[in-house]
N, C-alpha and C. Protein backbone atom coordinates (compact mmCIF):
# COMPACT_ATOMS: atom_id res chain seq x y z
N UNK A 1 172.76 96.01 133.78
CA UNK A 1 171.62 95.50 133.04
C UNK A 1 172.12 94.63 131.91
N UNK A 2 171.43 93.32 131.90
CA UNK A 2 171.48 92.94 130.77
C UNK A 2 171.87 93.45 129.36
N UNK A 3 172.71 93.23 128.41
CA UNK A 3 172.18 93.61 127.06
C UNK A 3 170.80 92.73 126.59
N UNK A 4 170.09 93.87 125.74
CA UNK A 4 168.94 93.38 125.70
C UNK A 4 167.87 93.07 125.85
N UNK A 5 167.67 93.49 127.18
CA UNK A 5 167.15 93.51 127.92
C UNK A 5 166.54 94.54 128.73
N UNK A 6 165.81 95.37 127.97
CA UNK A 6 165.34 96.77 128.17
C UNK A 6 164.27 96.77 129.88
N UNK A 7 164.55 97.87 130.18
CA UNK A 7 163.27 97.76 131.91
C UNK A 7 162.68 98.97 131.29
N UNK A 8 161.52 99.02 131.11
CA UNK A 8 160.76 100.29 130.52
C UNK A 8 159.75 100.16 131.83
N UNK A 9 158.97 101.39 132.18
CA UNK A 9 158.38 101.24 133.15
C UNK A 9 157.06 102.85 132.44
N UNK A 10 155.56 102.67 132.64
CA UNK A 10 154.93 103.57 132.64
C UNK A 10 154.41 104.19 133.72
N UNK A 11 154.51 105.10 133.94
CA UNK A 11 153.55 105.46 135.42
C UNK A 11 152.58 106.85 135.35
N UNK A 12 151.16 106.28 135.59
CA UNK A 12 150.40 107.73 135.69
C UNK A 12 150.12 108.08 137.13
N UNK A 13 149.70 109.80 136.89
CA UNK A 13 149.65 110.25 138.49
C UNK A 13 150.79 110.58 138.91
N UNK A 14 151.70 111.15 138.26
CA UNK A 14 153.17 111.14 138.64
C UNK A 14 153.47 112.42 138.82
N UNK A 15 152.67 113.31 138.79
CA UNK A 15 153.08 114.78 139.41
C UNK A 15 152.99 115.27 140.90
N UNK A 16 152.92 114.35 141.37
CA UNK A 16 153.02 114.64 143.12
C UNK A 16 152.57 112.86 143.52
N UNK A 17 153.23 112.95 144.84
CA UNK A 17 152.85 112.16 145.95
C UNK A 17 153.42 110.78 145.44
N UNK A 18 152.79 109.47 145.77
CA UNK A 18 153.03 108.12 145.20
C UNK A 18 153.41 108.08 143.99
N UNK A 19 153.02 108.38 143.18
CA UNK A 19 153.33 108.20 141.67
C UNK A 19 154.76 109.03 141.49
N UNK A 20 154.56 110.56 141.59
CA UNK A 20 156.15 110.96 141.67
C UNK A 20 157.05 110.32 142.08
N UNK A 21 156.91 110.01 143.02
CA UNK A 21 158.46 108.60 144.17
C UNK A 21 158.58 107.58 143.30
N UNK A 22 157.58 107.35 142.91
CA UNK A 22 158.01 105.93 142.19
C UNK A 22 158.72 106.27 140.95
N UNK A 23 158.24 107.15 140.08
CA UNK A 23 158.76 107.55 138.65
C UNK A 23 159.82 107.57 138.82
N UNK A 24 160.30 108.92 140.00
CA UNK A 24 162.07 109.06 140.48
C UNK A 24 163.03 107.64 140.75
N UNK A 25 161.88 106.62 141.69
CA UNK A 25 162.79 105.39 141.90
C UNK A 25 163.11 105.00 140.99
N UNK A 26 162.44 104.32 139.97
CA UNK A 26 162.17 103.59 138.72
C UNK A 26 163.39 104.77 137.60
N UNK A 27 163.36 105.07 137.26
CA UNK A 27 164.51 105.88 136.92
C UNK A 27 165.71 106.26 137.37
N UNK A 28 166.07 106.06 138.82
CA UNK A 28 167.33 106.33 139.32
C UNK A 28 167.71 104.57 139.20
N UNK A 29 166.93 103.59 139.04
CA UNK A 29 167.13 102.02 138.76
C UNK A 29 167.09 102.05 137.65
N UNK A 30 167.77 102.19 136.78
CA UNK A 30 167.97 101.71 135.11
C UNK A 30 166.14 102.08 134.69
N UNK A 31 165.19 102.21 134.73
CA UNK A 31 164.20 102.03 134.02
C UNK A 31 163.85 103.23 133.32
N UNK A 32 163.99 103.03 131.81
CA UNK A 32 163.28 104.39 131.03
C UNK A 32 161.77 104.15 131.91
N UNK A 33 161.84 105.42 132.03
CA UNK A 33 159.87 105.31 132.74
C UNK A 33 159.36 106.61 132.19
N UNK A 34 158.44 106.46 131.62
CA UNK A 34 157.61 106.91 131.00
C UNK A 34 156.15 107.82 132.12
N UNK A 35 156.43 109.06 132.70
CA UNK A 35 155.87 109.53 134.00
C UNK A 35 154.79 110.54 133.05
N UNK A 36 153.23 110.13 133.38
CA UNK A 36 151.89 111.08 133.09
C UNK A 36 151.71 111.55 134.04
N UNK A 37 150.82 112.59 133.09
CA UNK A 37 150.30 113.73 134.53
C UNK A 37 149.46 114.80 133.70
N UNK A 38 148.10 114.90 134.28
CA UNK A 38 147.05 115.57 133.89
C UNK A 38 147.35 117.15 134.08
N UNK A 39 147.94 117.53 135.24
CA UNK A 39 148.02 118.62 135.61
C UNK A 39 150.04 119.38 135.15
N UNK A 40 150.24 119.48 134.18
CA UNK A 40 152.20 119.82 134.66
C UNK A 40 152.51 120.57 135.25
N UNK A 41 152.00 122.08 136.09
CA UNK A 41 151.82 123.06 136.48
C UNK A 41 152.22 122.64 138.16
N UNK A 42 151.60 121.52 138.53
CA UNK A 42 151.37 120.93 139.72
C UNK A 42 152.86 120.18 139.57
N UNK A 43 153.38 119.67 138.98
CA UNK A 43 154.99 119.05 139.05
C UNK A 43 155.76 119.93 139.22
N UNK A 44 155.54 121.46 138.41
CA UNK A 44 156.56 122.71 138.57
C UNK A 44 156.72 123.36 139.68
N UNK A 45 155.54 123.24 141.06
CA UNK A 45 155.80 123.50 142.43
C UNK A 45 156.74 122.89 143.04
């Protein structure tokens, strides 16, 4: 990565299904990502 050049990424819906995969992608690729979720109980399964 660039210096300087920050990849920040937000993602809601991220405690299961589409949104989880992506949070994990987006984070195993340089991106601080920032992962919501209404339910956390439902991520701990």
């Amino acid at each position: 990565m660039e210096e300087g050049h920050n990849k920040v990424a937000v993602v809601t819906g991220s405690s299961s299904g589409i949104g989880r995969e992506i949070s994990l992608m987006l984070a195993r690729n340089g991106f601080t990502t920032y992962a919501t979720m209404r339910n956390l109980a439902k991520l701990m399964n």
